[in-house]
Protein backbone atom coordinates (compact mmCIF):
# COMPACT_ATOMS: atom_id res chain seq x y z
CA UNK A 1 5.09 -14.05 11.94
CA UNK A 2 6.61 -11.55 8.83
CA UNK A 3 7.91 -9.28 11.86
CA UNK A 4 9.82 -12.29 13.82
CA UNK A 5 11.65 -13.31 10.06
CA UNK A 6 12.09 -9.28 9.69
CA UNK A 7 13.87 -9.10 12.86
CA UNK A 8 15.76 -12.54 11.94
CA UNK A 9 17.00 -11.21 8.75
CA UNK A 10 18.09 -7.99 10.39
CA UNK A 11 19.98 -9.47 13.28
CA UNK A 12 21.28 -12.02 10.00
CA UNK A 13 22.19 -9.16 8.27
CA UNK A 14 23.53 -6.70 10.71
CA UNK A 15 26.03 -9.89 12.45
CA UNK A 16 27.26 -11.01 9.31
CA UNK A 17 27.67 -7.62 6.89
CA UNK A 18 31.15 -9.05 4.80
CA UNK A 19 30.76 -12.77 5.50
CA UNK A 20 28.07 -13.20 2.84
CA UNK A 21 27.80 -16.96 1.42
CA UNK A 22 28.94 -17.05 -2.40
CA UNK A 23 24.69 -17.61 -3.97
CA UNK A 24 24.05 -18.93 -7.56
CA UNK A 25 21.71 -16.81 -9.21
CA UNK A 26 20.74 -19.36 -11.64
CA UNK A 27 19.82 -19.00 -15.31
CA UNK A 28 21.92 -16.57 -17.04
CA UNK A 29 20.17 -13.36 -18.16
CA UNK A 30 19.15 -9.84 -17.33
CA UNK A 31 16.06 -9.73 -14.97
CA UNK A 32 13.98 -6.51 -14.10
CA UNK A 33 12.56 -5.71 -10.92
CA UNK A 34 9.95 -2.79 -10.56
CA UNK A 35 7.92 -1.10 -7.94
CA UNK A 36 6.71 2.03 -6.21
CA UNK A 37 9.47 2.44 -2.68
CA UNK A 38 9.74 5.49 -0.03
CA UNK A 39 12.89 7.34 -0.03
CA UNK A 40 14.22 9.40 2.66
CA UNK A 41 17.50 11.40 3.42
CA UNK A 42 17.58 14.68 4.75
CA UNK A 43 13.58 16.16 4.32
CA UNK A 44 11.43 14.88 7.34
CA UNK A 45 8.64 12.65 5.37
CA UNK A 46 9.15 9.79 3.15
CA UNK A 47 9.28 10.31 -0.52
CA UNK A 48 7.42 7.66 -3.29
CA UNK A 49 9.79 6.44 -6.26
CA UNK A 50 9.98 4.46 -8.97
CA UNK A 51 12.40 2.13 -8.93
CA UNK A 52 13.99 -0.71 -11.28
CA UNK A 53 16.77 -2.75 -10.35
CA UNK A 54 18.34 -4.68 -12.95
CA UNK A 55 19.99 -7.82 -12.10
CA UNK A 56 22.27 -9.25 -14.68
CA UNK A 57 23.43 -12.84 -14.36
CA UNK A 58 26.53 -13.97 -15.92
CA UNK A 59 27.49 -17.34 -17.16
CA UNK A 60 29.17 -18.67 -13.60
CA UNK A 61 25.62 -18.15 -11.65
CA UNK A 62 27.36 -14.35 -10.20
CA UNK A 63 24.97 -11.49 -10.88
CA UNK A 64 26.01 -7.89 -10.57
CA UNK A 65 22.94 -5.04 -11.02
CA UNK A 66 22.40 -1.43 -11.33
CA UNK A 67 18.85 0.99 -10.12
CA UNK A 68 17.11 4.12 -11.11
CA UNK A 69 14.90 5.69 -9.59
CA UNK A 70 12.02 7.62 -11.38
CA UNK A 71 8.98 9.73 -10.32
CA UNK A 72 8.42 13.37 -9.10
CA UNK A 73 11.07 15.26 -7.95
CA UNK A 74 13.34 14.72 -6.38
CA UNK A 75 13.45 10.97 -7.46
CA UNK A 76 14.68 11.71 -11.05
CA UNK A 77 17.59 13.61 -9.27
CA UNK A 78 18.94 10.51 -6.92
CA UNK A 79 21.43 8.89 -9.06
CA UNK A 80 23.56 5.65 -8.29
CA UNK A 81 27.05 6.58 -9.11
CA UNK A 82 28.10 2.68 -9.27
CA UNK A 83 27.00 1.63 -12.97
CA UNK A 84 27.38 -2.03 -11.73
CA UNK A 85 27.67 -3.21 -8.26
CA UNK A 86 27.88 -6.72 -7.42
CA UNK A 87 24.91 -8.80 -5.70
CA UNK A 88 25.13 -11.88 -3.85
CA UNK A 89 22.56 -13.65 -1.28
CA UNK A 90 23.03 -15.48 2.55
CA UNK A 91 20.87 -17.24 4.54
CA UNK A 92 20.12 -21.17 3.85
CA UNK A 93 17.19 -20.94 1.72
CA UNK A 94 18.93 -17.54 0.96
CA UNK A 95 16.61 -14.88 2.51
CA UNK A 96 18.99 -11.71 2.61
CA UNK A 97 20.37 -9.65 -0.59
CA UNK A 98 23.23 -7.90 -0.09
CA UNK A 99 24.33 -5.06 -2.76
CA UNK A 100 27.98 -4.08 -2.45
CA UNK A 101 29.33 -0.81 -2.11
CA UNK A 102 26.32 1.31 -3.58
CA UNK A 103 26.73 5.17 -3.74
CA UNK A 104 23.43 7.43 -3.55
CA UNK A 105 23.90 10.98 -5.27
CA UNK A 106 21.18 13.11 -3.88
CA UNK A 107 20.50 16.42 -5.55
CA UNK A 108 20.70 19.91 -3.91
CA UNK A 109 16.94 20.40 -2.77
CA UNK A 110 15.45 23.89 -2.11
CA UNK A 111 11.79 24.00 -0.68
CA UNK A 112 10.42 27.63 -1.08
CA UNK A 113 10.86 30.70 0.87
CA UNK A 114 14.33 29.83 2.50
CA UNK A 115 14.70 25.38 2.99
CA UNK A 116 17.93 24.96 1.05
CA UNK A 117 19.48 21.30 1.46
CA UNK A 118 22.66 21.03 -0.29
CA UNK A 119 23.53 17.81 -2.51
CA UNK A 120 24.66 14.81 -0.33
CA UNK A 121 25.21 11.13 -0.69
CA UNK A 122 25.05 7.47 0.43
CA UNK A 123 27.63 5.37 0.37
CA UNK A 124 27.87 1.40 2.04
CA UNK A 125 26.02 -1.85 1.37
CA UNK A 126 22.09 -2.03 0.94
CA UNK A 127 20.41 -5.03 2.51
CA UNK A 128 17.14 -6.18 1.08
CA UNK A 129 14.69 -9.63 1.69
CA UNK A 130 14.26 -11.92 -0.94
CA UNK A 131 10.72 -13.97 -1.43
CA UNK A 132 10.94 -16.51 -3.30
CA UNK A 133 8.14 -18.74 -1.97
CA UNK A 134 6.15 -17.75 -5.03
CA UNK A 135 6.11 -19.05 -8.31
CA UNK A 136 5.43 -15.69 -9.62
CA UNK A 137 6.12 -12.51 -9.20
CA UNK A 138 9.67 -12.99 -7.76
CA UNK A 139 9.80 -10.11 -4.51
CA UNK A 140 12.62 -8.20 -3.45
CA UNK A 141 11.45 -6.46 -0.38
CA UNK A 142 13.72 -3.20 1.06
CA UNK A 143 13.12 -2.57 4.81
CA UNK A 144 14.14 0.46 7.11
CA UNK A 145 16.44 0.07 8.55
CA UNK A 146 17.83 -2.87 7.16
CA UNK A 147 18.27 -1.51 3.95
CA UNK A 148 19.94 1.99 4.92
CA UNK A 149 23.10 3.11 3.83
CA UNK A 150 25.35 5.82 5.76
CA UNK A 151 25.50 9.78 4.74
CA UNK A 152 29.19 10.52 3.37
CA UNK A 153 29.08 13.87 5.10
CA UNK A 154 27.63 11.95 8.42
CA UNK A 155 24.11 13.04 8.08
CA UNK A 156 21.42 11.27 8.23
CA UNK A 157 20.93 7.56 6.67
CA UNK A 158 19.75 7.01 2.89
CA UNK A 159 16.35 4.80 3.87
CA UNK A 160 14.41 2.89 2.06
CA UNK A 161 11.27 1.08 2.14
CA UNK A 162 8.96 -1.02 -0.39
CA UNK A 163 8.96 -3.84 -2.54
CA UNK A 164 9.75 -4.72 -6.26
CA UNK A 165 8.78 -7.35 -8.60
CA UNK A 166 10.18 -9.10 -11.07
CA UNK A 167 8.83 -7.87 -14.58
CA UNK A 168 10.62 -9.69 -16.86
CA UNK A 169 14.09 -11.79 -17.30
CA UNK A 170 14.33 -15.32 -18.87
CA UNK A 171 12.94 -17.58 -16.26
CA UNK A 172 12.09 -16.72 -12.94
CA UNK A 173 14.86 -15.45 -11.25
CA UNK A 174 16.69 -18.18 -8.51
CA UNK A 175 19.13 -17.72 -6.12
CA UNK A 176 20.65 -20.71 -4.13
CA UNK A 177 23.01 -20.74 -1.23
């Protein structure tokens, strides 16, 4: 049943990238999501992050939010060059995040003797699910390939996969279509 609403919310997502639904996010606030994801770019196995997303709701129900990742390297070294990019939600309940125009800085990575990957970057929309059907935590679930982004230089994708929970904010975050 979770893969049919996966493939749902992808085929959602993918047919309706810039015609996203204007979503309240409900109680003003700043609300922190954390959780352990996989990260991928150019090296050929997944890497596991740290990563907080911080959602910050303004007075009008419009939320904008910014991410860092932490961990072992290379997390520490993937930046997000946007301080602040804006959020919103689509689907009816909404189902689908969508964070605008999001720019991955990856870090020059050299695996001894002779693996040298230069720096490269992300740049595009990220796509994520949104459960909601419990009271608590609040989920915000990132899925590959939904939630890739394109390589500037036309490599491969930014990917990545895992979930993160709300740790604190207010209330518990809503978001209505």
């Amino acid at each position: 049943m979770k893969n049919i609403s996966i493939l749902c919310a992808t085929a959602l997502a993918m047919a309706m990238p810039s015609v996203a639904q204007a979503a309240n996010f409900g109680t003003a606030g700043t609300y922190v999501f954390e959780g352990s994801v996989e990260v991928k770019k150019n090296l050929p196995s997944w890497t596991t992050c740290d990563l907080t997303l911080t959602i910050k709701v303004d007075g009008s129900g419009a939320a904008a939010a910014d991410a860092s990742l932490s961990g072992a390297f290379p997390c520490s070294g993937i930046t997000f060059s946007t301080p602040d990019f804006a959020m919103d939600g689509f689907g009816n309940p909404v189902s689908v995040l969508v964070m605008y125009d999001v720019t991955t800085n990856i870090p020059a990575i050299v695996i001894p003797p002779n693996i040298n990957l230069p720096a490269d970057a992300c740049s595009g929309d990220i796509y994520a699910l949104w459960n909601s059907s419990n009271p608590t935590p609040r989920e915000i679930e990132f899925q590959d390939p939904l939630s890739d982004t394109p390589g500037v230089s036309g490599g491969p994708n930014c990917k990545i996969k895992g979930t993160v929970y709300q740790t604190s904010g207010p209330t518990n975050l809503t978001i209505t279509p």
